[in-house]
C-alpha atoms as a PDB file:
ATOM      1  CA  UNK A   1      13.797 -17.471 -17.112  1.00  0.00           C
ATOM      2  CA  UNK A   2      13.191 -19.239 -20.017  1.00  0.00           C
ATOM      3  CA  UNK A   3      12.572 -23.471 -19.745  1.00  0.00           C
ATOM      4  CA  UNK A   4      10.942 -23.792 -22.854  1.00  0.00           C
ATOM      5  CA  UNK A   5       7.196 -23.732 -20.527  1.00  0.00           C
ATOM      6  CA  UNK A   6       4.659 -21.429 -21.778  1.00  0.00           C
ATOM      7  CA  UNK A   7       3.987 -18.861 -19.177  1.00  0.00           C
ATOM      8  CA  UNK A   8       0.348 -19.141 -18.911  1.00  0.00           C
ATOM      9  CA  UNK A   9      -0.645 -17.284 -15.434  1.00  0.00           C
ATOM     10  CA  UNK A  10      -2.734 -14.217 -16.151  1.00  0.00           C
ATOM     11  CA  UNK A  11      -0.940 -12.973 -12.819  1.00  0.00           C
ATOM     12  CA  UNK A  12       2.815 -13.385 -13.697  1.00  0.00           C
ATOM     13  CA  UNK A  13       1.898 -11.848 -17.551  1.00  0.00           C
ATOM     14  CA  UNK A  14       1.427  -8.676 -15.721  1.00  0.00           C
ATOM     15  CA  UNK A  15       4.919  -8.153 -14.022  1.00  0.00           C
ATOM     16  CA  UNK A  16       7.700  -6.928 -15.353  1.00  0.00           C
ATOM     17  CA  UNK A  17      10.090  -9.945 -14.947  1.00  0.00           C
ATOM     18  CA  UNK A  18       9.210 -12.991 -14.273  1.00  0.00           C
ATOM     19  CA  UNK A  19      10.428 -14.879 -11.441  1.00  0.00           C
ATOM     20  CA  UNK A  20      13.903 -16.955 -11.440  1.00  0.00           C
ATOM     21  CA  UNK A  21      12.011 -20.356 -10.265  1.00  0.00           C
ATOM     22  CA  UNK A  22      11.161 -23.621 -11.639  1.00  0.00           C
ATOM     23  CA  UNK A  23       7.178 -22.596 -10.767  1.00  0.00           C
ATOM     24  CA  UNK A  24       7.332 -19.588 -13.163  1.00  0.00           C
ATOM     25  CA  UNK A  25       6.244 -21.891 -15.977  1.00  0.00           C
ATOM     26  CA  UNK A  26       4.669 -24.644 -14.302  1.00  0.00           C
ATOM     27  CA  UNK A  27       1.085 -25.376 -15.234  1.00  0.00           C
ATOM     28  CA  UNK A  28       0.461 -26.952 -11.152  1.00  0.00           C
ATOM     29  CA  UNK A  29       1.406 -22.993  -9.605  1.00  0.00           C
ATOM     30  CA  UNK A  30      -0.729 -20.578  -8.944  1.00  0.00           C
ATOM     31  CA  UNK A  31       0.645 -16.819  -8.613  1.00  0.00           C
ATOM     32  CA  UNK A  32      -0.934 -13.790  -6.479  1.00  0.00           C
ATOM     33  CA  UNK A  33       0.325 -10.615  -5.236  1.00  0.00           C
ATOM     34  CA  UNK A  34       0.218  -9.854  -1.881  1.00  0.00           C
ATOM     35  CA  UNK A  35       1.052  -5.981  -0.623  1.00  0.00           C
ATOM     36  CA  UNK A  36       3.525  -6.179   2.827  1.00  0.00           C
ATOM     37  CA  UNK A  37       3.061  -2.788   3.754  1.00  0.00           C
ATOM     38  CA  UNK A  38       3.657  -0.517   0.360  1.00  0.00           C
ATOM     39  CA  UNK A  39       5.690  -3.404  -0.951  1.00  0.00           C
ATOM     40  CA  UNK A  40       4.070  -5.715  -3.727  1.00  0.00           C
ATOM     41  CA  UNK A  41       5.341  -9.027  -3.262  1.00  0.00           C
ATOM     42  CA  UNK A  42       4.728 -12.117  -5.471  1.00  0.00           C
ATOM     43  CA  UNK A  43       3.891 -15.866  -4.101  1.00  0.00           C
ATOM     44  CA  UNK A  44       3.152 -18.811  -5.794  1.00  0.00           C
ATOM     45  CA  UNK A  45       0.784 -21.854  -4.189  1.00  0.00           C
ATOM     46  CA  UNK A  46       1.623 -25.560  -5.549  1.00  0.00           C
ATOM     47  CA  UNK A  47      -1.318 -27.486  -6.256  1.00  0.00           C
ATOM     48  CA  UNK A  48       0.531 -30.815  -6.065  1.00  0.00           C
ATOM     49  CA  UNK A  49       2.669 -30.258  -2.682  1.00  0.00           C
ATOM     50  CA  UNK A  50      -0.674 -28.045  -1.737  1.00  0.00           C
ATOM     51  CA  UNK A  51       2.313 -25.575  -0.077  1.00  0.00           C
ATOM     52  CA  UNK A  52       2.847 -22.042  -0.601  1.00  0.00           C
ATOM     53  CA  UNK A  53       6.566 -22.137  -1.840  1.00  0.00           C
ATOM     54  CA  UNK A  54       8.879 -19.845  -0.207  1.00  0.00           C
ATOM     55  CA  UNK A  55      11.771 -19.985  -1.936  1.00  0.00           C
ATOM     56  CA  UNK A  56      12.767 -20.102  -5.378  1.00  0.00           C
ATOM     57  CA  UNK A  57      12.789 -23.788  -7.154  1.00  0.00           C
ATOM     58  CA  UNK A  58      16.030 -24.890  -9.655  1.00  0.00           C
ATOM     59  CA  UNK A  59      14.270 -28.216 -10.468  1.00  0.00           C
ATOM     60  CA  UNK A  60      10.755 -29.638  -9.771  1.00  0.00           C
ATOM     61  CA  UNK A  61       9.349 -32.797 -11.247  1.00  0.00           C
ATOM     62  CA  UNK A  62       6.047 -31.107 -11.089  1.00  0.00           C
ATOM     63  CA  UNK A  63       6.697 -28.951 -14.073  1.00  0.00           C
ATOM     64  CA  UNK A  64       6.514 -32.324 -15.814  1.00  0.00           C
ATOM     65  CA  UNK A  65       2.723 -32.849 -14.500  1.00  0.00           C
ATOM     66  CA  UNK A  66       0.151 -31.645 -15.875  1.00  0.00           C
ATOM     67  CA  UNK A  67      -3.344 -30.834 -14.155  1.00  0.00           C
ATOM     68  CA  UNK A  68      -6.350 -32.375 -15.186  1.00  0.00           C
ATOM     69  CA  UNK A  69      -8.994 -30.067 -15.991  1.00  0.00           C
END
């Protein structure tokens, strides 16, 4: 998926194809892979709704946020 975001999570640089979700390039997600049984799954954690996000995102005015580091 390409929004014109920078991907810049070290964890989604490793897979294969990235994620069909407005998180992939957000700079407020944060990405881990979890193993469910022999499966490798991938989650992502938002840092402004402080919710694990369970299903995949079309739109999200947090892309438009950025964190203050």
């Amino acid at each position: 998926m390409d929004n014109g975001t920078t991907i810049r999570s070290a964890t989604l640089k490793q897979i294969k194809a990235l994620p069909e979700t407005a998180c992939a390039g957000c700079p407020n997600a944060i990405w881990h892979r979890i193993l469910k049984g022999k499966k490798e799954e991938l989650r992502v954690f938002c840092l402004l709704m402080h919710a694990l996000i369970d299903e995949p995102l079309s739109a999200c005015d947090g892309t438009q946020i950025f964190p203050k580091m």
